[in-house]
Protein backbone atom coordinates (compact mmCIF):
# COMPACT_ATOMS: atom_id res chain seq x y z
CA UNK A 1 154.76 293.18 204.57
CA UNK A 2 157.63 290.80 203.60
CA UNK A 3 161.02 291.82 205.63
CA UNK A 4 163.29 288.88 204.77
CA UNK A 5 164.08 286.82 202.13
CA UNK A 6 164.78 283.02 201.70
CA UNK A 7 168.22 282.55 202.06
CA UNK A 8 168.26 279.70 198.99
CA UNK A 9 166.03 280.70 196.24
CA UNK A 10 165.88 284.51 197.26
CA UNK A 11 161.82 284.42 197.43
CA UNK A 12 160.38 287.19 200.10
CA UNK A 13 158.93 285.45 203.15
CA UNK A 14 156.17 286.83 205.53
CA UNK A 15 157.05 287.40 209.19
CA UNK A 16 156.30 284.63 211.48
CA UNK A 17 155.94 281.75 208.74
CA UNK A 18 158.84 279.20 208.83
CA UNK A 19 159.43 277.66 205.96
CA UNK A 20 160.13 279.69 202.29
CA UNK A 21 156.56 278.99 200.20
CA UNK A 22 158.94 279.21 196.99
CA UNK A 23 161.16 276.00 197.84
CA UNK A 24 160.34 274.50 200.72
CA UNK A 25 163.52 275.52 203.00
CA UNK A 26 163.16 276.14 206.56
CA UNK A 27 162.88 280.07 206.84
CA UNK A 28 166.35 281.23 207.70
CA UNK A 29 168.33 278.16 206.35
CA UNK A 30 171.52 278.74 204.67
CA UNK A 31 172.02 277.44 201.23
CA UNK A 32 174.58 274.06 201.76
CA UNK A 33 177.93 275.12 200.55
CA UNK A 34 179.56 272.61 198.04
CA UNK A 35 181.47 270.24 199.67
CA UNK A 36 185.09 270.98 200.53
CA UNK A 37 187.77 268.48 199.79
CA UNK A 38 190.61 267.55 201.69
CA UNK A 39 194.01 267.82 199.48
CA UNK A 40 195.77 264.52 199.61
CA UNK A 41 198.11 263.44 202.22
CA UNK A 42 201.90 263.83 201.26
CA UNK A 43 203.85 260.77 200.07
CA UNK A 44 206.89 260.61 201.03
CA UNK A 45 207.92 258.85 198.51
CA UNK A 46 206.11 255.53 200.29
CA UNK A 47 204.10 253.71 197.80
CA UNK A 48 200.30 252.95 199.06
CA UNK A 49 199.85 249.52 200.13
CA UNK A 50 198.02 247.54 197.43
CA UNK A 51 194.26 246.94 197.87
CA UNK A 52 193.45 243.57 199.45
CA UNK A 53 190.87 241.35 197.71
CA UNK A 54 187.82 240.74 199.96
CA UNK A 55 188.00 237.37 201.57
CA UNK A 56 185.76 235.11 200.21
CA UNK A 57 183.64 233.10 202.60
CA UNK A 58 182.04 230.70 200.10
CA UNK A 59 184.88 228.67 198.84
CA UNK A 60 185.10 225.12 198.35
CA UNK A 61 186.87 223.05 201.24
CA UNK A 62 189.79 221.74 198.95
CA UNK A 63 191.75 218.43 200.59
CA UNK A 64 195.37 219.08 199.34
CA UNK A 65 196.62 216.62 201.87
CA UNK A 66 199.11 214.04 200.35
CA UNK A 67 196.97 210.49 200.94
CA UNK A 68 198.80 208.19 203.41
CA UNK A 69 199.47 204.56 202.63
CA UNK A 70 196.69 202.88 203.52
CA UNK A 71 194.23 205.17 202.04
CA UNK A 72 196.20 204.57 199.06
CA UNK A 73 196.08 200.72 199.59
CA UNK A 74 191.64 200.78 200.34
CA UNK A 75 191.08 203.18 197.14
CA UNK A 76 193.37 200.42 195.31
CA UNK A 77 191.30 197.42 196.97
CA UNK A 78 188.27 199.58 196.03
CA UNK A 79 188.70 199.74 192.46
CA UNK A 80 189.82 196.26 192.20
CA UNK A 81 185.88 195.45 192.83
CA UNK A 82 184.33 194.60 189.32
CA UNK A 83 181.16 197.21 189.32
CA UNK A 84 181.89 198.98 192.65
CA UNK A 85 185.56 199.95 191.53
CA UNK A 86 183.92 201.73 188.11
CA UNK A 87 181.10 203.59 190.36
CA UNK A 88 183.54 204.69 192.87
CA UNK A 89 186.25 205.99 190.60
CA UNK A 90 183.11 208.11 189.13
CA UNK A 91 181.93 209.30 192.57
CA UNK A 92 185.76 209.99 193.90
CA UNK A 93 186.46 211.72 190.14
CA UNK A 94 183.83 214.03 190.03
CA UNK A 95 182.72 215.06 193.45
CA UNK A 96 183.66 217.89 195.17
CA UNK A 97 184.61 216.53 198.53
CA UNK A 98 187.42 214.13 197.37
CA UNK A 99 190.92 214.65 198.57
CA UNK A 100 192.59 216.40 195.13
CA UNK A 101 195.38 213.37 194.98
CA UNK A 102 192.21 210.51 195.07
CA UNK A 103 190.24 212.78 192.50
CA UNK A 104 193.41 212.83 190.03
CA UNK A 105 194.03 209.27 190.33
CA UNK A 106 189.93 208.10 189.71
CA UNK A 107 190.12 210.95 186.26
CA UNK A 108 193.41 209.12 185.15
CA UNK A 109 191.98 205.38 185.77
CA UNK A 110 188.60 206.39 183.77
CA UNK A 111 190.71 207.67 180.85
CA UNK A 112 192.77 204.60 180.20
CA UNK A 113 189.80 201.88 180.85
CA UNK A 114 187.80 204.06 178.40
CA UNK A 115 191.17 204.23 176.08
CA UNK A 116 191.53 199.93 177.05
CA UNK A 117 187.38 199.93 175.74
CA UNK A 118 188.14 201.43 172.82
CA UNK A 119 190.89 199.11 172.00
CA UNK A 120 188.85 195.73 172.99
CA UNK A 121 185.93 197.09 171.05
CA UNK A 122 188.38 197.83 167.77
CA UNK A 123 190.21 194.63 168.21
CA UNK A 124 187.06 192.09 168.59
CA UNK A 125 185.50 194.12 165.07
CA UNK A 126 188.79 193.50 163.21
CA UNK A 127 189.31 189.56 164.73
CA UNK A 128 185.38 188.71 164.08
CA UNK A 129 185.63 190.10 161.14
CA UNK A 130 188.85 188.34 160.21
CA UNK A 131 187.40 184.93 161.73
CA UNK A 132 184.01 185.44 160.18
CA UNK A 133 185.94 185.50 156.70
CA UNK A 134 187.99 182.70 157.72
CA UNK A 135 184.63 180.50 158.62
CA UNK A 136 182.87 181.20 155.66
CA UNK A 137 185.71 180.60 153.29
CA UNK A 138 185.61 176.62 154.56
CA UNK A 139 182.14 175.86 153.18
CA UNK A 140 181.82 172.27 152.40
CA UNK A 141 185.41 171.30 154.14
CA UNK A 142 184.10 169.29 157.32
């Protein structure tokens, strides 16, 4: 004969067993009260500090040091090399380990020679052209 009752659901348990065979509760268990919560602390009239951003661990090592003299003078001497000067201004403007000053300097130098390209390249079309013209116009005048 049942004298208690579960405590959650309200199902009738049998002396002696220990948990409800309704819900599952341990016989005797009090249903969790919702949770309380805490009123804010008072102000003041103090504004919060703003959140700070997490710090983040995986960012590039950036060289912002200004370049000294004579690593100005070797990149100089560098690029002054006929094939080595164009494959380091590509390494120095495009890798990620390059002081920021040397990887400004290699981006600018690769614009104008490719700017100084396009010019030779336009010029030698229009003065072949304009000798090519020239040559053929003296046929039989030797």
């Amino acid at each position: 004969m049942p004298n208690r009752f579960c405590d959650v659901c309200g199902t009738s348990i049998v002396d002696g067993a220990k948990f409800c065979p309704n819900c599952g509760k341990l016989a005797g268990a009090q249903a969790t009260p919702p949770p309380q919560y805490a009123a804010p602390a008072p102000n003041y009239g103090y504004a919060p500090p703003p959140p700070q951003p997490a710090p983040n661990y995986y960012q590039p090592m950036v060289d912002n040091s200004p370049m000294s003299v004579g690593q100005y003078i070797v990149t100089f001497i560098l690029t002054a090399i006929p094939f080595v000067g164009i494959i380091m201004l590509f390494v120095w403007a495009f890798s990620s380990g390059t002081n920021v000053n040397k990887k400004n300097y290699a981006r600018a130098i690769l614009i104008v020679e490719a700017i100084v390209l396009v010019l030779y390249i336009f010029l030698f079309v229009i003065f072949g052209a304009a000798l090519f013209s020239a040559s053929s116009s003296y046929k039989g005048y030797y």
